[in-house]
PDB file of N, CA and C in Angstrom:
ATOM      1  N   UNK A   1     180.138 106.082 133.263  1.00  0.00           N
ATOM      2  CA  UNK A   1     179.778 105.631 134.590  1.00  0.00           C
ATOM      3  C   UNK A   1     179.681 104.107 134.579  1.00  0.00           C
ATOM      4  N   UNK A   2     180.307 103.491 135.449  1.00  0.00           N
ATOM      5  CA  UNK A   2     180.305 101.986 135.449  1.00  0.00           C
ATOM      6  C   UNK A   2     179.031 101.574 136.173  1.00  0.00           C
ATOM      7  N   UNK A   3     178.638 100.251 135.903  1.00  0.00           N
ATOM      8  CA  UNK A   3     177.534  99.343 136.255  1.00  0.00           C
ATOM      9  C   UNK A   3     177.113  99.706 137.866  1.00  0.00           C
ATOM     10  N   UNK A   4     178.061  99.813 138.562  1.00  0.00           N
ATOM     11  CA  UNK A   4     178.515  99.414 140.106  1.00  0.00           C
ATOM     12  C   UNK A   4     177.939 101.115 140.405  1.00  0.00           C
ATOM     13  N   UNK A   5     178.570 102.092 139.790  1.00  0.00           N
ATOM     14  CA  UNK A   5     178.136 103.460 139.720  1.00  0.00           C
ATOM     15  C   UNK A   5     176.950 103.948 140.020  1.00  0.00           C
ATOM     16  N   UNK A   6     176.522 103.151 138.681  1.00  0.00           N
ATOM     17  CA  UNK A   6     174.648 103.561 138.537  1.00  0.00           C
ATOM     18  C   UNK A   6     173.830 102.882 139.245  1.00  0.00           C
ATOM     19  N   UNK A   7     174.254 101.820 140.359  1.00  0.00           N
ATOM     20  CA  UNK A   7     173.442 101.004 140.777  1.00  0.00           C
ATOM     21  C   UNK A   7     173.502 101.785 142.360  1.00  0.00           C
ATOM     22  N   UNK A   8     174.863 102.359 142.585  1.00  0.00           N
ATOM     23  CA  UNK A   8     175.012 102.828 143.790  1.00  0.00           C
ATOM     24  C   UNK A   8     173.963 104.338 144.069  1.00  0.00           C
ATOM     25  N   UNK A   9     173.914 104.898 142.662  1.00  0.00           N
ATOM     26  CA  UNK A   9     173.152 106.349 141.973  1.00  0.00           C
ATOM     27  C   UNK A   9     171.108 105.820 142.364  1.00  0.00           C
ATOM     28  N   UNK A  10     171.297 104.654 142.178  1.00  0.00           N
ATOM     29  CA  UNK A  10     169.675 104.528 142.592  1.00  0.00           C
ATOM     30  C   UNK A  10     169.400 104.056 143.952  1.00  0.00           C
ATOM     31  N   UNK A  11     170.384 103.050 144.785  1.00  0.00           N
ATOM     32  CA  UNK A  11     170.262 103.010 146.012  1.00  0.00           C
ATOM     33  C   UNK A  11     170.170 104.469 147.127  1.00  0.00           C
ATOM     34  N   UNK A  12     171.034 105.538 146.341  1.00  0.00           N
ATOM     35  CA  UNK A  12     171.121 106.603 147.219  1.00  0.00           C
ATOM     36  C   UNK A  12     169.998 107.486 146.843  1.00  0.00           C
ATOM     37  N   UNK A  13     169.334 106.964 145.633  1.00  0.00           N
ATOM     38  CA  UNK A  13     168.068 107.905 145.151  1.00  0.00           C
ATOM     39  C   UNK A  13     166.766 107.134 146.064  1.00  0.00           C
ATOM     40  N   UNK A  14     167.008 105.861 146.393  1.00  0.00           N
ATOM     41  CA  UNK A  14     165.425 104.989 146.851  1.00  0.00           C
ATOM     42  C   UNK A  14     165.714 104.521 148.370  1.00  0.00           C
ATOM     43  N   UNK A  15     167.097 104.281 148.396  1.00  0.00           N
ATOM     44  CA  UNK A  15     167.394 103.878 149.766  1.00  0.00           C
ATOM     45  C   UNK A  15     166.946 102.398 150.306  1.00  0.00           C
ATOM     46  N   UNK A  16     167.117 101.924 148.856  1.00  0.00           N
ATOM     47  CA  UNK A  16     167.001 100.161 148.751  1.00  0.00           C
ATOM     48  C   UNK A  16     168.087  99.971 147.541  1.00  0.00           C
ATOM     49  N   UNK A  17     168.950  98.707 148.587  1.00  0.00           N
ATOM     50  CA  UNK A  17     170.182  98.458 147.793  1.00  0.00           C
ATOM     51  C   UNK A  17     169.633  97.302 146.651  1.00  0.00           C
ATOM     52  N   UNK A  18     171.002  96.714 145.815  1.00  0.00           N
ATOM     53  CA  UNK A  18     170.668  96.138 145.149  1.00  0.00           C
ATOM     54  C   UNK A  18     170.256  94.726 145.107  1.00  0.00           C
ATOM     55  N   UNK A  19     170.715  94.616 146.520  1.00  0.00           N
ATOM     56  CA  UNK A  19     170.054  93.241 146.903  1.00  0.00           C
ATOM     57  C   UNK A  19     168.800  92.945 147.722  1.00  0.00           C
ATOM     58  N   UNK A  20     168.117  94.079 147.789  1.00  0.00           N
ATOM     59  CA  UNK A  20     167.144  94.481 148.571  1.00  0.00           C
ATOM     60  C   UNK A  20     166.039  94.569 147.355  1.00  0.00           C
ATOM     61  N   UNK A  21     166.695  94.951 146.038  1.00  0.00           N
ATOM     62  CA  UNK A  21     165.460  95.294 144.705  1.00  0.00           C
ATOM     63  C   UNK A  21     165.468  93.743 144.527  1.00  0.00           C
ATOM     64  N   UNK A  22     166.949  92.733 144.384  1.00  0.00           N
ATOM     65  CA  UNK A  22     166.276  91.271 144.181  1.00  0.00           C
ATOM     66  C   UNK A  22     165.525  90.592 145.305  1.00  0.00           C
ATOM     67  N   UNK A  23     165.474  90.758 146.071  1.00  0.00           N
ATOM     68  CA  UNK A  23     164.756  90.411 146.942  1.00  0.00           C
ATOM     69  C   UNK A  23     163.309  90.568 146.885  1.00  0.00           C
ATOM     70  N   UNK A  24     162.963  92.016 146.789  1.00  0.00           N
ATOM     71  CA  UNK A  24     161.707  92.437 146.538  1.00  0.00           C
ATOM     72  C   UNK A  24     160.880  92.031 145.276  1.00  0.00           C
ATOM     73  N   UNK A  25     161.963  91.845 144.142  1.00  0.00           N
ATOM     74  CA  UNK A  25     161.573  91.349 143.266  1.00  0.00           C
ATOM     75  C   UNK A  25     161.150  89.990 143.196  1.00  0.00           C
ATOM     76  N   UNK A  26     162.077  88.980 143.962  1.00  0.00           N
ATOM     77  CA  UNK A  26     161.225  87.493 143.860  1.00  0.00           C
ATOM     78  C   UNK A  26     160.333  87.693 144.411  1.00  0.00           C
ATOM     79  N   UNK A  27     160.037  87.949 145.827  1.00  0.00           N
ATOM     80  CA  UNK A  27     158.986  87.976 146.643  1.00  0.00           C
ATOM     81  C   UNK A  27     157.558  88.501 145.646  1.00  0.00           C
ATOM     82  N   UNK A  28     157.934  89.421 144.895  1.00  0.00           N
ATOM     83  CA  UNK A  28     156.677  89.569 144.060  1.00  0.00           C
ATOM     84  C   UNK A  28     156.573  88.614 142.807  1.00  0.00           C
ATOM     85  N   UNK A  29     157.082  87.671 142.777  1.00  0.00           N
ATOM     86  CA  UNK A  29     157.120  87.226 141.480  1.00  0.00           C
ATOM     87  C   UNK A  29     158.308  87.782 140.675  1.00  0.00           C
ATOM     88  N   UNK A  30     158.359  88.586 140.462  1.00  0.00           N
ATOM     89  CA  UNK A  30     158.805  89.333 139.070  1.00  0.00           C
ATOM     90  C   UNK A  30     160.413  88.463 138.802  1.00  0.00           C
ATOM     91  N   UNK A  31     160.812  87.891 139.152  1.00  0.00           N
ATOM     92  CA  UNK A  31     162.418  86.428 138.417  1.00  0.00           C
ATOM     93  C   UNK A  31     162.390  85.305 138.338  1.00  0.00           C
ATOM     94  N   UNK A  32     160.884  85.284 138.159  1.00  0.00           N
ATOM     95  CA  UNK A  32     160.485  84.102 137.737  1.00  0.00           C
ATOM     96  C   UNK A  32     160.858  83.604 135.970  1.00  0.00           C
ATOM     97  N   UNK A  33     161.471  82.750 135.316  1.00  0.00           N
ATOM     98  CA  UNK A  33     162.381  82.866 134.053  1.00  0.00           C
ATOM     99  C   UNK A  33     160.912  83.458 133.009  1.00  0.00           C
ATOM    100  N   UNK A  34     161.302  83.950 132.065  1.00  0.00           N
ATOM    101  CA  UNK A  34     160.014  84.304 131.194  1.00  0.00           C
ATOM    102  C   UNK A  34     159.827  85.432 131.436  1.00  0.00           C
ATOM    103  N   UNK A  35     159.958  86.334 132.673  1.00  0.00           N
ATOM    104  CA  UNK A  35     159.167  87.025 133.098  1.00  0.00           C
ATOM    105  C   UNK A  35     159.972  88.788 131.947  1.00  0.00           C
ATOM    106  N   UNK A  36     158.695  89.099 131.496  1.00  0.00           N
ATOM    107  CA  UNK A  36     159.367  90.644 130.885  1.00  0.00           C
ATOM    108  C   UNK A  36     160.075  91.791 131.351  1.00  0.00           C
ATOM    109  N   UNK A  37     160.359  92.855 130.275  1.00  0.00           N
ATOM    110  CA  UNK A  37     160.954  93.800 131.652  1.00  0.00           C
ATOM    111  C   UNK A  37     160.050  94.711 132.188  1.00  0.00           C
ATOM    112  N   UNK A  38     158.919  94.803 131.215  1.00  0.00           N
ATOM    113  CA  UNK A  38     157.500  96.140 131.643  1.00  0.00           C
ATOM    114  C   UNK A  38     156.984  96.096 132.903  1.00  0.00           C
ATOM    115  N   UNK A  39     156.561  94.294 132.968  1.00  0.00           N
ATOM    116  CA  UNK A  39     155.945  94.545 134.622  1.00  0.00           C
ATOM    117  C   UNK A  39     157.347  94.660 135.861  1.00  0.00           C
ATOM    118  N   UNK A  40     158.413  94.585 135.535  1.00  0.00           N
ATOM    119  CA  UNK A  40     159.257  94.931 136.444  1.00  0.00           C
ATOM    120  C   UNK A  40     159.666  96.792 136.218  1.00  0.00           C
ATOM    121  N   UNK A  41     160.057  97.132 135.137  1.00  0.00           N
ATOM    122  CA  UNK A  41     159.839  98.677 135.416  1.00  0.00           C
ATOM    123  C   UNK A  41     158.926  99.158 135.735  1.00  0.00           C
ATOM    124  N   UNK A  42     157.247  99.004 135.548  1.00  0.00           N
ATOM    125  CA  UNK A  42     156.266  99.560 135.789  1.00  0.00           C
ATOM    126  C   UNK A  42     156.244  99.290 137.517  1.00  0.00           C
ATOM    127  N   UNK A  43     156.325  98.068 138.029  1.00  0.00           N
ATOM    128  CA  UNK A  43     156.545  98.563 139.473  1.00  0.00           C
ATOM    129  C   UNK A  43     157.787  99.502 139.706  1.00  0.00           C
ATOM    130  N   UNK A  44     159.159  99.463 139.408  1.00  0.00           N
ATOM    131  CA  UNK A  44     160.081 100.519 139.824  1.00  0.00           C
ATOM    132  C   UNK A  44     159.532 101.478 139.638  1.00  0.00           C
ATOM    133  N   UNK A  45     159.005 102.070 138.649  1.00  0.00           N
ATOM    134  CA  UNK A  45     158.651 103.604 138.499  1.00  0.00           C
ATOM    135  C   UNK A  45     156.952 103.617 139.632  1.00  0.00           C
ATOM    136  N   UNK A  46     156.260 102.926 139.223  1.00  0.00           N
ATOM    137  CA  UNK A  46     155.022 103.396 139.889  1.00  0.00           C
ATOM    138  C   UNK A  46     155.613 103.432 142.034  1.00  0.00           C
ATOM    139  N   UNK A  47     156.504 102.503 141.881  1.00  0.00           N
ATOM    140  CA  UNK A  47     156.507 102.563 143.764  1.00  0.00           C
ATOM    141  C   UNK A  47     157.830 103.253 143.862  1.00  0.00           C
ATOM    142  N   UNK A  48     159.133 103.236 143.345  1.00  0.00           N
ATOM    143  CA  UNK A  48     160.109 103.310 143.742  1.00  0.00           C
ATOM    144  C   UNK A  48     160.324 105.255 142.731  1.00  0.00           C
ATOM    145  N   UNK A  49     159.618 105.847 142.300  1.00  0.00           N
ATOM    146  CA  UNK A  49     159.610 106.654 141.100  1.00  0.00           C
ATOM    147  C   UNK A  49     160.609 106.850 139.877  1.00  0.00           C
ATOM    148  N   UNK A  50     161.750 105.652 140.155  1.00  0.00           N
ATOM    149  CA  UNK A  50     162.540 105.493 139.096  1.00  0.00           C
ATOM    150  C   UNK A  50     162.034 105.711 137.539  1.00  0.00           C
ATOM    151  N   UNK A  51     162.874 106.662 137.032  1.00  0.00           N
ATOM    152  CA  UNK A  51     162.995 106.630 135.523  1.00  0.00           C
ATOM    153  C   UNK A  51     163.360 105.424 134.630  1.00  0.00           C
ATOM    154  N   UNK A  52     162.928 105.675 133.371  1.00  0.00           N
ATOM    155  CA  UNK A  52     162.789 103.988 132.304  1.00  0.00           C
ATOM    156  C   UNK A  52     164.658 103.599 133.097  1.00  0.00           C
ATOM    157  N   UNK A  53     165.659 104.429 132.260  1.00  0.00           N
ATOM    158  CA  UNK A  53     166.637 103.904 132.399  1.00  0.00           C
ATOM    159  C   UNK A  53     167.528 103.045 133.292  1.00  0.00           C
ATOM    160  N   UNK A  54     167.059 103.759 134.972  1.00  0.00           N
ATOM    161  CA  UNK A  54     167.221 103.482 136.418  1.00  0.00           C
ATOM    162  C   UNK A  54     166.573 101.649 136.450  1.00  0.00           C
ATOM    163  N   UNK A  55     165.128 102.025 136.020  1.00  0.00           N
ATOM    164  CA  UNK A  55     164.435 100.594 136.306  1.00  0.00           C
ATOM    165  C   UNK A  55     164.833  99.865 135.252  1.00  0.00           C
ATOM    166  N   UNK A  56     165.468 100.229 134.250  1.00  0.00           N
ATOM    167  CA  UNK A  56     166.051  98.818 133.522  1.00  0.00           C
ATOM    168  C   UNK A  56     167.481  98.421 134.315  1.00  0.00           C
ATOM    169  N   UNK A  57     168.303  99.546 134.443  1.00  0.00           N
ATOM    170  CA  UNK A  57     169.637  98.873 135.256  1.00  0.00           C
ATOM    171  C   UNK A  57     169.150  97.714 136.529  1.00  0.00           C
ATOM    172  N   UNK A  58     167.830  97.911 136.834  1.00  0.00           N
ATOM    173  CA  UNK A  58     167.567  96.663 137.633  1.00  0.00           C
ATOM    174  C   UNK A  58     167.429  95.760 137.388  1.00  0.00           C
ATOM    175  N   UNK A  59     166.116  95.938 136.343  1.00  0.00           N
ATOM    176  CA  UNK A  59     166.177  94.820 134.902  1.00  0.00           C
ATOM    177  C   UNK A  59     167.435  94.111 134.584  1.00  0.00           C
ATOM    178  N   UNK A  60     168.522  94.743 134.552  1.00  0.00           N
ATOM    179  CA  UNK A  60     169.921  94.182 133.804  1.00  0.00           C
ATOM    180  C   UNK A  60     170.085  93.409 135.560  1.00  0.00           C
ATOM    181  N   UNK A  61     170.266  94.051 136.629  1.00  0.00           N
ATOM    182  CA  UNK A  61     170.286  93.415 137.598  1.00  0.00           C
ATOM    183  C   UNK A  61     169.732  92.146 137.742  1.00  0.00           C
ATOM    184  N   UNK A  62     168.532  91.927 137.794  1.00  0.00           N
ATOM    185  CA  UNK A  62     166.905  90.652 138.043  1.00  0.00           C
ATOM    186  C   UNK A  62     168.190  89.824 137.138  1.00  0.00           C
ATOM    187  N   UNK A  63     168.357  90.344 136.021  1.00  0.00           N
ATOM    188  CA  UNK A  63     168.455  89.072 134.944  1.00  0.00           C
ATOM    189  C   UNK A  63     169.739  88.416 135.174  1.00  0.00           C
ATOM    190  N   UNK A  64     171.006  89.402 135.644  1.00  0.00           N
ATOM    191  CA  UNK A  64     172.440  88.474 136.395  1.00  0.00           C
ATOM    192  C   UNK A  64     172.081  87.945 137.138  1.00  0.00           C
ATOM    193  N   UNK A  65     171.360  87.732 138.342  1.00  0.00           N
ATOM    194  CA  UNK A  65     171.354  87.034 139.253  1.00  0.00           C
ATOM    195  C   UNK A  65     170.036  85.992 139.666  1.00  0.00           C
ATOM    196  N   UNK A  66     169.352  86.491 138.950  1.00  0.00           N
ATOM    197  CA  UNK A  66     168.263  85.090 138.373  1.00  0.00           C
ATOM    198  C   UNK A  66     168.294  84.525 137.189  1.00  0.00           C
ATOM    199  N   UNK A  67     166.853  83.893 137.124  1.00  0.00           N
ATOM    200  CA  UNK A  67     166.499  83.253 135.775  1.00  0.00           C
ATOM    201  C   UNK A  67     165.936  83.941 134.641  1.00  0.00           C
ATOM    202  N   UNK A  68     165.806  85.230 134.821  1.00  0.00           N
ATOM    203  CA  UNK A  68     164.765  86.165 133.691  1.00  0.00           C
ATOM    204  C   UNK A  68     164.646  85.850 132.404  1.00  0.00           C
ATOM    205  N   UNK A  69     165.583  85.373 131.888  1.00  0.00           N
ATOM    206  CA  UNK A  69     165.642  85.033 130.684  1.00  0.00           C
ATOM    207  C   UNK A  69     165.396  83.803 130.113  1.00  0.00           C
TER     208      UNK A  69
END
């Protein structure tokens, strides 16, 4: 399953696209550079009920298109 696949597999599971998770994500802080991947999965799973794997493909997301690292 390609990148584009699994990202489309959680928008249709949460009904927030992928530019809608970066979004949500600055607004909370969470791409700010430094920032880990725990407190960003621990919100996906606690609000969005995503599984580890789901909330890291976001993780891999946050980090292309910000500073995460």
């Amino acid at each position: 399953m390609s990148f584009a696949a699994y990202l489309a597999n959680i928008e249709k599971q949460t009904g927030v696209s992928p530019d809608e998770f970066v979004r949500l994500a600055t607004k909370k802080g969470l791409t700010k550079p430094g920032t880990k991947a725990t407190p960003i999965t621990d919100w996906l799973k606690a609000d969005y009920g995503l599984g580890h794997g789901h909330a890291m493909a976001i993780v891999k997301l946050l980090r292309e298109r910000s500073a995460l690292d």
